[in-house]
C-alpha atoms as a PDB file:
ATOM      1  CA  UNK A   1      -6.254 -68.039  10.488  1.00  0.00           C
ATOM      2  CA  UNK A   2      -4.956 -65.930   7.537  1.00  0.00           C
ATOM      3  CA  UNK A   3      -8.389 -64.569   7.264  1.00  0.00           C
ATOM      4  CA  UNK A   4      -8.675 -63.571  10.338  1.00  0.00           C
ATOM      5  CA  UNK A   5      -4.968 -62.168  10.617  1.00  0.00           C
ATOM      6  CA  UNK A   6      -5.800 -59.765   7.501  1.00  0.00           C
ATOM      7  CA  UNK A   7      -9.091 -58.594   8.589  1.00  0.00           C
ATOM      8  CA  UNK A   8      -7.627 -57.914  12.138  1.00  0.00           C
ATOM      9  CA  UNK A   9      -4.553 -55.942  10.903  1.00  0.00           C
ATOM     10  CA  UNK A  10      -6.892 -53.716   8.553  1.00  0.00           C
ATOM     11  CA  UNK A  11      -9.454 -52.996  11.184  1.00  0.00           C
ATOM     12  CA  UNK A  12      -6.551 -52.036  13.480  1.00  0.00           C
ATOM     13  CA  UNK A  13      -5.240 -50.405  10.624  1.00  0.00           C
ATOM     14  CA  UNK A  14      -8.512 -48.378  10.522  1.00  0.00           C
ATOM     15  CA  UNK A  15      -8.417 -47.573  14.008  1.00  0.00           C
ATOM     16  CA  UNK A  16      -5.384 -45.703  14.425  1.00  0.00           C
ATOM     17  CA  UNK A  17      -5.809 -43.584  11.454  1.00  0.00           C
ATOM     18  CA  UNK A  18      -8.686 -42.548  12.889  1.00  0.00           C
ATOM     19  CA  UNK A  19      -7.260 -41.601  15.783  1.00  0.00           C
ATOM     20  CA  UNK A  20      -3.678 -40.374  13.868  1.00  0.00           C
ATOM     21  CA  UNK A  21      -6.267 -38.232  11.676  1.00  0.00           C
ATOM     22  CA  UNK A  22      -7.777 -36.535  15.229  1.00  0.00           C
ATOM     23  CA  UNK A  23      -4.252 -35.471  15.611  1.00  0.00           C
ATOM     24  CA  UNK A  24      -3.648 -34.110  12.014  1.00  0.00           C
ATOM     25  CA  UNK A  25      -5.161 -30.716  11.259  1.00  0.00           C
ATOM     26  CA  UNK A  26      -3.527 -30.427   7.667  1.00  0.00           C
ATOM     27  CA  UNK A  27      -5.344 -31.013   4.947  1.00  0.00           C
ATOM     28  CA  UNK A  28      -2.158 -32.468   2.974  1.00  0.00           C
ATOM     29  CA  UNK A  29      -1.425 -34.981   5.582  1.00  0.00           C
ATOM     30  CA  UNK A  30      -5.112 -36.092   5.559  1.00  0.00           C
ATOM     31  CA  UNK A  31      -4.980 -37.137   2.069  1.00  0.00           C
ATOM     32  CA  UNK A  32      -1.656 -38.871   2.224  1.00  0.00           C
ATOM     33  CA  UNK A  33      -2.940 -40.485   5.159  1.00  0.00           C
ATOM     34  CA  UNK A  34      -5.776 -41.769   3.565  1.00  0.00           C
ATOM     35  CA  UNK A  35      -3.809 -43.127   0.267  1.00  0.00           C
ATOM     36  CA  UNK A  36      -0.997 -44.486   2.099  1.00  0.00           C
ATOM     37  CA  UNK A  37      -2.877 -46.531   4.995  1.00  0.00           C
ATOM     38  CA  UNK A  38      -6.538 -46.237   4.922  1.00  0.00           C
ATOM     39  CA  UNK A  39      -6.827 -47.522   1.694  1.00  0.00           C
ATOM     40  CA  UNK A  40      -4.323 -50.296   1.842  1.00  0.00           C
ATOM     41  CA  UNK A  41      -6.016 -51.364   5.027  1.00  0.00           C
ATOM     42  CA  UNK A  42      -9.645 -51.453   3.383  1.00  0.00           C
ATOM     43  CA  UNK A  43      -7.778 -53.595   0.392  1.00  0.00           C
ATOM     44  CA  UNK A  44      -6.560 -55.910   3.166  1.00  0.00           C
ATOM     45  CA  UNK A  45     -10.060 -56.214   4.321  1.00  0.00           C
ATOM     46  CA  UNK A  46     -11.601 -57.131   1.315  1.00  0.00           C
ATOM     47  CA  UNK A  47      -8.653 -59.529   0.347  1.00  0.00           C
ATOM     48  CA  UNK A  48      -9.236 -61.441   3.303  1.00  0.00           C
ATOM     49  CA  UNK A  49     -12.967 -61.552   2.942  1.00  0.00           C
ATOM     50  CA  UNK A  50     -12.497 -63.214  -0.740  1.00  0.00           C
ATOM     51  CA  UNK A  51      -9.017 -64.769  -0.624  1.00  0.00           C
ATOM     52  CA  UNK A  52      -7.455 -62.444  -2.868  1.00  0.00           C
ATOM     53  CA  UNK A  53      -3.716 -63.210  -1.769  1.00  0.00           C
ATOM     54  CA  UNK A  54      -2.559 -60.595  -4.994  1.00  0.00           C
ATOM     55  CA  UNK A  55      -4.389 -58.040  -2.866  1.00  0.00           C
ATOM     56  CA  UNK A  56      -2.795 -58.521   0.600  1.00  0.00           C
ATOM     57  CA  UNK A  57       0.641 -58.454  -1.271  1.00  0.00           C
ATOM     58  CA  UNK A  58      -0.542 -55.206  -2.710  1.00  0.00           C
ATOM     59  CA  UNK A  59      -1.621 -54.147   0.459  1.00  0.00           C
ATOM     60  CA  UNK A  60       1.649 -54.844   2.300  1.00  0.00           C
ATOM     61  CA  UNK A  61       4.291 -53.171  -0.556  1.00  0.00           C
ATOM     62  CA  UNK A  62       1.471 -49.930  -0.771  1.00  0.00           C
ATOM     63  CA  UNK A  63       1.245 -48.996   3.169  1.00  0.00           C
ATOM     64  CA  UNK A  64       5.548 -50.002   3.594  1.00  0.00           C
ATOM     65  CA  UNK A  65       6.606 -46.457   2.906  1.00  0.00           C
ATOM     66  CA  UNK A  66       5.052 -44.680   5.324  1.00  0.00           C
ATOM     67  CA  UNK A  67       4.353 -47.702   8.117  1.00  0.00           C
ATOM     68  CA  UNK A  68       8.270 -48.121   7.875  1.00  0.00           C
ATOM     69  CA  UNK A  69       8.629 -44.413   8.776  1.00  0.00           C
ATOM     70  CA  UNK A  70       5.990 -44.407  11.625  1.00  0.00           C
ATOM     71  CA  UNK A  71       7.901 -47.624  13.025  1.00  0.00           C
ATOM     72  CA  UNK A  72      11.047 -45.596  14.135  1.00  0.00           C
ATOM     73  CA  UNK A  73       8.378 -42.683  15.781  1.00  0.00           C
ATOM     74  CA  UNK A  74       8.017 -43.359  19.411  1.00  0.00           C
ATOM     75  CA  UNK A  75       4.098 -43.344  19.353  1.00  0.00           C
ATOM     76  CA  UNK A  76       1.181 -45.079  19.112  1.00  0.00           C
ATOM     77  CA  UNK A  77       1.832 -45.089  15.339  1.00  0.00           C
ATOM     78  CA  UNK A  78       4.712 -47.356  15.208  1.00  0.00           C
ATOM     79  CA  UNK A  79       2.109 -49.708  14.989  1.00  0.00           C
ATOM     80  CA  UNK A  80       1.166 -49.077  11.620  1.00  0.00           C
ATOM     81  CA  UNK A  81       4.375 -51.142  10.865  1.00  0.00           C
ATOM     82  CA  UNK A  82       3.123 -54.328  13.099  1.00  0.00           C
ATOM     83  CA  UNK A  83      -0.356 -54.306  11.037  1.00  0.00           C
ATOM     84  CA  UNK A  84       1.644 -53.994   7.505  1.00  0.00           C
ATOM     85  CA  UNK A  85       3.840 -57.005   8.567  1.00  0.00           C
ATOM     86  CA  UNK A  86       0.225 -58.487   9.245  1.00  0.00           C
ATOM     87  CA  UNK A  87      -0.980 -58.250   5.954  1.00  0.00           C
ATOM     88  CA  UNK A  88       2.399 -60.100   4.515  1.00  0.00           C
ATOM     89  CA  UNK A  89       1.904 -62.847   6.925  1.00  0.00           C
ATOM     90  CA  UNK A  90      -1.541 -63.489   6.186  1.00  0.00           C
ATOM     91  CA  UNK A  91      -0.438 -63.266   2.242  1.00  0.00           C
ATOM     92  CA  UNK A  92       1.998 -66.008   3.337  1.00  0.00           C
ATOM     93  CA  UNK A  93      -0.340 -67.972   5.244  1.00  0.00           C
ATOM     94  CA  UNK A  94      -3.553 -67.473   2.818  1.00  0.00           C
ATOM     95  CA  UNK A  95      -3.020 -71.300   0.565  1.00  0.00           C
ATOM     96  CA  UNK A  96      -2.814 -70.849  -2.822  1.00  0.00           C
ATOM     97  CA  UNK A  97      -5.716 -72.670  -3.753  1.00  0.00           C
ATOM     98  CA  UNK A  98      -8.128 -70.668  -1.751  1.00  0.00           C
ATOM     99  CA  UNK A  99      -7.893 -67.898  -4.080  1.00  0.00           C
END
């Protein structure tokens, strides 16, 4: 289940900055887009693919800042926050000895 959670959250993840970044014409934002929640969501990915808890702990405290932000938009993007909670509940439900 905690697999499936994290890879779920980080493909969604993937999704809608796609879509945020069809919506973004800044070059700025692009970046700090892609540091702040592509990135984290890839990690989340690939922790869930090799039971890496560490990573979807990493994953979850990188992508906060600005998923906490886009929570209190009133947008699509407020999801970013549901798929960052995501990643911390699959870190909680990923058993320790799987890693």
């Amino acid at each position: 289940m905690a697999k499936w959670l994290g890879i779920t959250a980080g493909s969604f993840s993937i999704i809608l900055w796609i879509y945020l970044n069809s919506t973004i014409s800044e070059l700025d934002s692009l970046i700090r887009t892609l540091l702040t929640l592509l990135l984290p969501a890839s990690m989340a990915i690939y922790a869930s693919f090799t039971a890496k808890r560490v990573f979807l702990l990493i994953s979850f405290i990188w992508s906060l800042p600005l998923s906490g932000y886009l929570v209190f938009t009133e947008s699509i993007f407020s999801l970013f926050g549901l798929t960052c909670i995501c990643y911390l509940v699959s870190f909680f439900l990923m058993k320790k000895g799987e890693e």
